[in-house]
N, C-alpha and C. Protein backbone atom coordinates (compact mmCIF):
# COMPACT_ATOMS: atom_id res chain seq x y z
N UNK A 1 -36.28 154.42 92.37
CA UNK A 1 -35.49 155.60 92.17
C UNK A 1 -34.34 155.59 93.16
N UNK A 2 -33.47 155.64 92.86
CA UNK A 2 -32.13 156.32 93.34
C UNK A 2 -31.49 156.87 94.22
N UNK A 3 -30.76 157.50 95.39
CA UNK A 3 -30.97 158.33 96.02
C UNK A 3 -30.02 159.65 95.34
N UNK A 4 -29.22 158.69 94.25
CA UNK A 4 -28.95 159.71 93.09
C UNK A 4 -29.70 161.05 92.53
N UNK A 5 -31.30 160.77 92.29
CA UNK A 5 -31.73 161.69 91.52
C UNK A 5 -32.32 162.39 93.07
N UNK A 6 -31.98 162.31 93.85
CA UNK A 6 -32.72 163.40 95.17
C UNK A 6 -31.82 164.61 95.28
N UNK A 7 -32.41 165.60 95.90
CA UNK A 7 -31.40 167.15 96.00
C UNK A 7 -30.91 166.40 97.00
N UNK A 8 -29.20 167.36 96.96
CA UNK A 8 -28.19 166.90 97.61
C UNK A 8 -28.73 166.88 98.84
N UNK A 9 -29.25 168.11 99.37
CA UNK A 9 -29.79 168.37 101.00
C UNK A 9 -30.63 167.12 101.44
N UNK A 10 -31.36 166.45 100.81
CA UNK A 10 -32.17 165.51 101.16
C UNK A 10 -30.74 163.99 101.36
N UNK A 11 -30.31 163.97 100.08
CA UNK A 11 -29.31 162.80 100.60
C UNK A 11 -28.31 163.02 102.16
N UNK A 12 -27.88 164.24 102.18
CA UNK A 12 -27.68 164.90 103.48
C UNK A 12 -28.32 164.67 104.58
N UNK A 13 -29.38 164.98 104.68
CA UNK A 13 -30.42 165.01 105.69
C UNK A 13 -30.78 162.92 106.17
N UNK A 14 -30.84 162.67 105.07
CA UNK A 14 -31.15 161.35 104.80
C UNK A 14 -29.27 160.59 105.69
N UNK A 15 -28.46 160.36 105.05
CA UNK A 15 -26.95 160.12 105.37
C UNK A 15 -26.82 160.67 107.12
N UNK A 16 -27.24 162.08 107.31
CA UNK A 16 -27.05 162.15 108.69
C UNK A 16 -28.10 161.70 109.77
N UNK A 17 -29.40 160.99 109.35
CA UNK A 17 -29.93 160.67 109.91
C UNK A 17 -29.76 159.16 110.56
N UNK A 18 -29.32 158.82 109.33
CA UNK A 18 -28.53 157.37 109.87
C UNK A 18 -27.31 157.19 110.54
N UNK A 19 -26.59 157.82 110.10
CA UNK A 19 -25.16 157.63 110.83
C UNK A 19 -25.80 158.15 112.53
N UNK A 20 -26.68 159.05 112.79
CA UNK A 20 -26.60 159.45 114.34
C UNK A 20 -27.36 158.63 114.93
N UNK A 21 -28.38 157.85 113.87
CA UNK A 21 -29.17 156.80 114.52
C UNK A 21 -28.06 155.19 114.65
N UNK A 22 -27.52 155.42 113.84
CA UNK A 22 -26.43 153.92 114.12
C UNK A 22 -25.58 154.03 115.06
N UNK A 23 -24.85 155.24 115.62
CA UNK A 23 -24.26 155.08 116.04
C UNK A 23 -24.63 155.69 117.83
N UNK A 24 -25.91 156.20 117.57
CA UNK A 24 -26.76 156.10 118.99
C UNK A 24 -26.82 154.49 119.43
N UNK A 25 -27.97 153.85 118.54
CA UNK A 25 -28.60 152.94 118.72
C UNK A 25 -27.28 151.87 119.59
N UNK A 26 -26.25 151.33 118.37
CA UNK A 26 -25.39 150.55 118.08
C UNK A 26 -24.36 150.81 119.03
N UNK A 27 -24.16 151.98 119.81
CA UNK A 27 -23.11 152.17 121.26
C UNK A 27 -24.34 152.18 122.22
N UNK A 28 -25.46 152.33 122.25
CA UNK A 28 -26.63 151.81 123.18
C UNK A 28 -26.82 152.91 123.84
N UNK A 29 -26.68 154.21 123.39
CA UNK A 29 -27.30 155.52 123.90
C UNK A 29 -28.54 155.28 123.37
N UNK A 30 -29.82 154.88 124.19
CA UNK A 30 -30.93 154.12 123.58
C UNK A 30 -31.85 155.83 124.65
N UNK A 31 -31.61 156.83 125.13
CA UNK A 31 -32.05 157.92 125.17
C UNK A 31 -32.27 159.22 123.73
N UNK A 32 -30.68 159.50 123.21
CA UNK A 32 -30.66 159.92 121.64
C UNK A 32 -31.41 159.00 120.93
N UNK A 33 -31.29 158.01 120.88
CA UNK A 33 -32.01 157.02 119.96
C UNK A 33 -33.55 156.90 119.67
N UNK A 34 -34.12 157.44 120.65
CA UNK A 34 -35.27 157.40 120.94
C UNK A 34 -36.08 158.67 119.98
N UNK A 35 -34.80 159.78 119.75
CA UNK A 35 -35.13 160.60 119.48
C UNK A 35 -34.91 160.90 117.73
N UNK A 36 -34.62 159.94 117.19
CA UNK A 36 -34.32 159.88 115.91
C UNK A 36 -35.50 158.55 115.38
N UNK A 37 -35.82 158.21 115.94
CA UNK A 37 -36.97 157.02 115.45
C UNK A 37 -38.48 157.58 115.60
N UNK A 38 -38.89 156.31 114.49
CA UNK A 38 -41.02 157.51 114.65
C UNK A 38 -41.40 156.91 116.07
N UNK A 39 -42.84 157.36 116.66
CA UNK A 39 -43.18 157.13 117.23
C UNK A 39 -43.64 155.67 117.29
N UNK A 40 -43.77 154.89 116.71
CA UNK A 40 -43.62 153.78 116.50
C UNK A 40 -42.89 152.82 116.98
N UNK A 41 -41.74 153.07 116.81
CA UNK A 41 -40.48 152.56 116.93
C UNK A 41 -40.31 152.35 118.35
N UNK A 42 -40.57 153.42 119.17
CA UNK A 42 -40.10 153.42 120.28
C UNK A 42 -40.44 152.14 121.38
N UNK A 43 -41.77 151.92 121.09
CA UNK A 43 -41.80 150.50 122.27
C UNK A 43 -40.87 149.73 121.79
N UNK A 44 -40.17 149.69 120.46
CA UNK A 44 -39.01 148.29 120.40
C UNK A 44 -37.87 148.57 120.90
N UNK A 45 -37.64 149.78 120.63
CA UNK A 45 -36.28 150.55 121.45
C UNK A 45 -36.74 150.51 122.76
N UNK A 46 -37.73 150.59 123.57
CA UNK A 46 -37.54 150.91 125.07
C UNK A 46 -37.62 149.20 125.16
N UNK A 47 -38.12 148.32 124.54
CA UNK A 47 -37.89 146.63 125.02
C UNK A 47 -36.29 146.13 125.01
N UNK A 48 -35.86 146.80 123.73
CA UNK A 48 -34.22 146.52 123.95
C UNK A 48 -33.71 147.13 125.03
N UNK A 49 -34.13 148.20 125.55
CA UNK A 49 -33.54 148.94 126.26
C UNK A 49 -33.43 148.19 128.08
N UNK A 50 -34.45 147.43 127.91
CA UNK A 50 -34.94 146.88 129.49
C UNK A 50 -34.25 145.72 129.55
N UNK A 51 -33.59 144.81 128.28
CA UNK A 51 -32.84 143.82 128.30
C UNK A 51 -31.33 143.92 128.52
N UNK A 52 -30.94 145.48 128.49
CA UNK A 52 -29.53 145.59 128.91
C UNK A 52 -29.44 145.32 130.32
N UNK A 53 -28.37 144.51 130.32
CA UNK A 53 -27.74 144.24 132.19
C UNK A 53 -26.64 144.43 132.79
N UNK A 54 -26.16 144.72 133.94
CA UNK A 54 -24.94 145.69 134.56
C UNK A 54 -24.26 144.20 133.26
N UNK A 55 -23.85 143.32 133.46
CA UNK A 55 -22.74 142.54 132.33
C UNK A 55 -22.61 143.27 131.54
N UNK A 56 -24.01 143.21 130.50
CA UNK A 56 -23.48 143.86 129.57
C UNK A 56 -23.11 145.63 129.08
N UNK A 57 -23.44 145.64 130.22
CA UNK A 57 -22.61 147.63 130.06
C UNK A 57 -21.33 147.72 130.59
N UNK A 58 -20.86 146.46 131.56
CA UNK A 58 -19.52 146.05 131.72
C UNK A 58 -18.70 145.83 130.75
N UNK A 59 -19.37 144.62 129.54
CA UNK A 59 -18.73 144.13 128.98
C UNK A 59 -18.50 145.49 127.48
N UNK A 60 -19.82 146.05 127.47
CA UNK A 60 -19.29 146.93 126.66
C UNK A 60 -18.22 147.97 127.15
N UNK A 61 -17.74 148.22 128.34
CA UNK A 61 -17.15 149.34 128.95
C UNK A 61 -16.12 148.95 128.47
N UNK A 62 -15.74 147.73 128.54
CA UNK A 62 -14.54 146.98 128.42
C UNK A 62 -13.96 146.91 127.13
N UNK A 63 -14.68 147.35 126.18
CA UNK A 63 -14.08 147.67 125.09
C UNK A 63 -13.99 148.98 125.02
N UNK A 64 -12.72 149.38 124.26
CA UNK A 64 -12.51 150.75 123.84
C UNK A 64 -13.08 151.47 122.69
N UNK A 65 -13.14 150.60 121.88
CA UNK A 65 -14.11 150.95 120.56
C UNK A 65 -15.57 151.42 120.36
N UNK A 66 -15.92 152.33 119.78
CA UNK A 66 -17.36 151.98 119.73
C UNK A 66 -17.70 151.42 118.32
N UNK A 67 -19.14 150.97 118.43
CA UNK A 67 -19.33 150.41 117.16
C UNK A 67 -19.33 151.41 115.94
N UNK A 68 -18.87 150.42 114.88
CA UNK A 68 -18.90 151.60 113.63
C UNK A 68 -19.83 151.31 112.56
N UNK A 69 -20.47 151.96 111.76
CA UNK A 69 -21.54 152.23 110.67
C UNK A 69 -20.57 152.45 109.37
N UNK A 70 -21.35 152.20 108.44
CA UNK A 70 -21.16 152.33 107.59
C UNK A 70 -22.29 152.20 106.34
N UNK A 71 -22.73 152.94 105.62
CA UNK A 71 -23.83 153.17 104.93
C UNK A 71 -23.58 152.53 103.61
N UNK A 72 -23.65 151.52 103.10
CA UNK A 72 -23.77 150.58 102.14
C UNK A 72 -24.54 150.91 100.88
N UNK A 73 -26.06 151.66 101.32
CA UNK A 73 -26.87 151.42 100.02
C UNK A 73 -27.85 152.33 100.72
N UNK A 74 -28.33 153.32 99.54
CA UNK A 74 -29.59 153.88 99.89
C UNK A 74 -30.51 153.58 98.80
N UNK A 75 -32.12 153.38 99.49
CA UNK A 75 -32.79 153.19 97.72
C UNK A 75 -34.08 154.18 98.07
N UNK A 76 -34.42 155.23 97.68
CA UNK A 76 -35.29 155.78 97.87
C UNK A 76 -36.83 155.01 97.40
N UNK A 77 -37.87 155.35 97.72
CA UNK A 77 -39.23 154.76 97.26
C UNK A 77 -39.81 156.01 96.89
N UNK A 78 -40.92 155.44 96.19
CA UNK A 78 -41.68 156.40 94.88
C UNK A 78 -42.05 157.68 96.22
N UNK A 79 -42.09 158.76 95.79
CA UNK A 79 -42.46 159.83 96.69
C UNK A 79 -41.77 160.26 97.77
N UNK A 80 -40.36 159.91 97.26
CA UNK A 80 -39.72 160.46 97.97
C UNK A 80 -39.30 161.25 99.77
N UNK A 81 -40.44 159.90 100.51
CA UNK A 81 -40.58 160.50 101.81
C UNK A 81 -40.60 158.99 102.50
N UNK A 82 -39.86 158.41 101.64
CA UNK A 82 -39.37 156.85 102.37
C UNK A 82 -38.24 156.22 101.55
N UNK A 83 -37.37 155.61 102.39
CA UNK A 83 -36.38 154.53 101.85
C UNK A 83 -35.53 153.48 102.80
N UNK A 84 -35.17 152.98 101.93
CA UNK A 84 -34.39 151.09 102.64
C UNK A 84 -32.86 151.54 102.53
N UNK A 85 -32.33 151.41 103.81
CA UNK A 85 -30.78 151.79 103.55
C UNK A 85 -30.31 150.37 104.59
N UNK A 86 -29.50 150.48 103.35
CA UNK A 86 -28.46 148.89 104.08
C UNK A 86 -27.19 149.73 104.60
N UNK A 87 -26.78 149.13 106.25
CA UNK A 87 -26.07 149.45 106.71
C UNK A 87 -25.00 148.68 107.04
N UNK A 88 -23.72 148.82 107.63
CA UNK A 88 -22.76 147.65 107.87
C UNK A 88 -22.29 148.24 109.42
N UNK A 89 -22.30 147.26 110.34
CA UNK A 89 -21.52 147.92 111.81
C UNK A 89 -20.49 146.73 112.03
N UNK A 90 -19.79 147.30 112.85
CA UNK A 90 -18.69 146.80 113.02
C UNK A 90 -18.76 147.07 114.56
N UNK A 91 -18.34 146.19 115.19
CA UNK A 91 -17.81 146.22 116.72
C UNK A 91 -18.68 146.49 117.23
N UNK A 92 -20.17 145.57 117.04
CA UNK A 92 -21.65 145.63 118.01
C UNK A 92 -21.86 144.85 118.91
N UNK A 93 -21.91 145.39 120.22
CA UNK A 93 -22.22 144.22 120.81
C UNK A 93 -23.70 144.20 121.03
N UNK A 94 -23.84 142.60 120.69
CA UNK A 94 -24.80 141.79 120.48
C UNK A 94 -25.77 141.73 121.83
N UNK A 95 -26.65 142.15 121.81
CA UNK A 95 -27.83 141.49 123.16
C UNK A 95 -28.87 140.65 122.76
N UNK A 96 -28.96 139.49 123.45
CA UNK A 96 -30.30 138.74 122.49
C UNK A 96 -31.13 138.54 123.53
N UNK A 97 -30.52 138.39 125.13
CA UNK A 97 -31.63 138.57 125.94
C UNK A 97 -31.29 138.77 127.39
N UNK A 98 -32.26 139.13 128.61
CA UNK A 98 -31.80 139.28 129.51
C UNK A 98 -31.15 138.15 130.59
N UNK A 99 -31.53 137.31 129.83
CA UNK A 99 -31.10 135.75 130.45
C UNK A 99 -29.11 135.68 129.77
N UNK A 100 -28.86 136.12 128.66
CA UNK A 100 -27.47 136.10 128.46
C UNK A 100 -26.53 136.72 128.38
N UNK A 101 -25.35 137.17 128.52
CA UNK A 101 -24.35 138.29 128.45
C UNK A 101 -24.11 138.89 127.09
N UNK A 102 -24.31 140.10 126.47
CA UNK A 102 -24.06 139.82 125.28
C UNK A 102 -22.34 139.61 124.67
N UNK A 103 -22.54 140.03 123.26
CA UNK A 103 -21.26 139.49 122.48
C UNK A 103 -20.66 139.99 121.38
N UNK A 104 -19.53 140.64 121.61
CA UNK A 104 -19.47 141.59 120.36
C UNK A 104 -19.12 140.53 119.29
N UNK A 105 -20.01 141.38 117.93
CA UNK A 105 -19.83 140.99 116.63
C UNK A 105 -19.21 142.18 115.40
N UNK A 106 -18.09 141.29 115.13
CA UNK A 106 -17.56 141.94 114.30
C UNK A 106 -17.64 142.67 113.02
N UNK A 107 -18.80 142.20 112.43
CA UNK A 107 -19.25 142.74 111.31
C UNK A 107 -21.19 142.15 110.86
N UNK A 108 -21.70 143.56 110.69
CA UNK A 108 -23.35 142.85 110.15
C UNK A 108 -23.94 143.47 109.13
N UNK A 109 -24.68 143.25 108.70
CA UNK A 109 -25.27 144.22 107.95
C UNK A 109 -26.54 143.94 107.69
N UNK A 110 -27.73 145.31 107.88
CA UNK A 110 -28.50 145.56 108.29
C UNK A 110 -29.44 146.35 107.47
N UNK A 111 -30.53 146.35 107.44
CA UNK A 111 -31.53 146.67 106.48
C UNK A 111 -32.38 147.42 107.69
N UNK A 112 -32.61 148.94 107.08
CA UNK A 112 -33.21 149.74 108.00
C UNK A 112 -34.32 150.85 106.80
N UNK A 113 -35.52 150.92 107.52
CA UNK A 113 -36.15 152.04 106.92
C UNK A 113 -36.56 153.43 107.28
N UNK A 114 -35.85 154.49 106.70
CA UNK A 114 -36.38 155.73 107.43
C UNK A 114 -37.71 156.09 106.59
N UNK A 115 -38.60 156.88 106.97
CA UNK A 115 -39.25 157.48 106.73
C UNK A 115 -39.20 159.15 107.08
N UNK A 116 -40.06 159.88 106.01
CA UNK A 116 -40.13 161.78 106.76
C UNK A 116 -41.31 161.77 106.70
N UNK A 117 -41.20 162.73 107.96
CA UNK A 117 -42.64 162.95 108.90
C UNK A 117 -41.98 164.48 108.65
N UNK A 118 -43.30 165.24 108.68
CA UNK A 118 -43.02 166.96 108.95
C UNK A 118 -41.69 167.24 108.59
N UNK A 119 -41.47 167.26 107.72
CA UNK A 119 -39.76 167.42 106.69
C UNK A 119 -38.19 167.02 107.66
N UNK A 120 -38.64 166.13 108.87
CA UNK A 120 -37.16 165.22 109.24
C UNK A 120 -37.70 163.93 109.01
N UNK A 121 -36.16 163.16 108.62
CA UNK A 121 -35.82 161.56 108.92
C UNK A 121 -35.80 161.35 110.16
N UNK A 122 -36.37 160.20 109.80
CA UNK A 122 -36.96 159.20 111.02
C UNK A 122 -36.70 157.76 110.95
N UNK A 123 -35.66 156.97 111.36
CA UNK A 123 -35.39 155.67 111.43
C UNK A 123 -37.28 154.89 111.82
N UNK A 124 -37.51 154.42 110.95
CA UNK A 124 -38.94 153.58 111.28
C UNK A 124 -38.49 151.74 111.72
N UNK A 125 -37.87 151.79 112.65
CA UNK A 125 -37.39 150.80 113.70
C UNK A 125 -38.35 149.01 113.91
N UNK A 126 -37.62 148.89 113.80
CA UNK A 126 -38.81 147.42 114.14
C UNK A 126 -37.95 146.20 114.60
N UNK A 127 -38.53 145.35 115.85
CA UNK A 127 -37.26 144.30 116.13
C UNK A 127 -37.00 143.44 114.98
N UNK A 128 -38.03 143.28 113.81
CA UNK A 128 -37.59 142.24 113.14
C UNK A 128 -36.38 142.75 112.10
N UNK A 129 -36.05 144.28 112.23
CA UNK A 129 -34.67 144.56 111.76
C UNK A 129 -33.61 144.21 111.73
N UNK A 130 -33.77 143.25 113.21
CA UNK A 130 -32.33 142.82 113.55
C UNK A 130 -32.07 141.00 113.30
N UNK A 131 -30.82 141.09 113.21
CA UNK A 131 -30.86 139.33 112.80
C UNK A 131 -31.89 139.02 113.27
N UNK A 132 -31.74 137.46 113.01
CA UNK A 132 -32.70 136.45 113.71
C UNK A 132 -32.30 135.99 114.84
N UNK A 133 -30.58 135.66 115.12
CA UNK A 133 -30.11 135.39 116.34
C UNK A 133 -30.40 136.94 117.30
N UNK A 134 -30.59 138.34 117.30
CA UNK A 134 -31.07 139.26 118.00
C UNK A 134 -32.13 139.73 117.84
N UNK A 135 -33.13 139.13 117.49
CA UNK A 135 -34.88 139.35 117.80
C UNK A 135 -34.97 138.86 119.21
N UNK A 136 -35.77 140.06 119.94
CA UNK A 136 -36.49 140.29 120.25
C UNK A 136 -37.76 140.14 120.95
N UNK A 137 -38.75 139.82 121.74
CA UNK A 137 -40.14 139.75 121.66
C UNK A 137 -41.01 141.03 122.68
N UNK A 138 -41.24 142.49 121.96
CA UNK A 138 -41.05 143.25 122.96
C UNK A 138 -42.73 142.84 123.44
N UNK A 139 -43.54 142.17 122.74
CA UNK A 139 -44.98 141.97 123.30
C UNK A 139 -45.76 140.99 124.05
């Protein structure tokens, strides 16, 4: 199903849940971020979070831009309290580990699943979300 046949408020609710989670996550306010993902999620967000290094908050300072989102595709799943939204960012910089500086990339696109818990969206987060060149091993 669609995210066509959902009430508008839900595509709403759904659309603003991502854009504040992309553009938390993806400028590395990994505090907000924390707060838009399930409980789940969070040990992968606090592992990314321990791999940032003064470089790379330099190197992001150093740009003026922040990264940008863009919402590509929503596909809702049967019951309407889950879906797969493909996203596109622009101007991310890249961390793959604490051993390297990261690197902004100009364009990606990204496959993310929210889920609703108690009637809000919830980015349901996981490192294997992210490329393969930015996985991860938070265990």
């Amino acid at each position: 199903m669609s995210i066509i046949g959902c009430q508008e408020s839900e595509e709403t609710k759904i659309k603003d849940c991502i854009m504040s989670f992309g553009k938390a996550f993806f400028n590395y306010n990994m505090k907000e971020t924390l707060g838009l993902c399930t409980p789940e999620s969070k040990k992968h967000i606090a592992y990314l979070s321990s791999i940032i290094t003064e470089d790379d908050l330099s190197i992001l300072k150093s740009n003026p831009e922040e990264a940008q989102i863009e919402i590509k595709n929503i596909q809702m799943s049967s019951g309407d309290t889950s879906c797969i939204t493909t996203i596109e960012i622009d101007n991310w910089l890249s961390i793959y580990s604490i051993d390297n500086p990261g690197k902004f990339i100009n364009r990606r696109t990204l496959t993310l699943k929210l889920v609703k818990r108690n009637g809000k969206w919830l980015v349901d987060f996981r490192k294997e979300d992210l490329p393969q060149n930015e996985k991860s091993n938070p265990d």
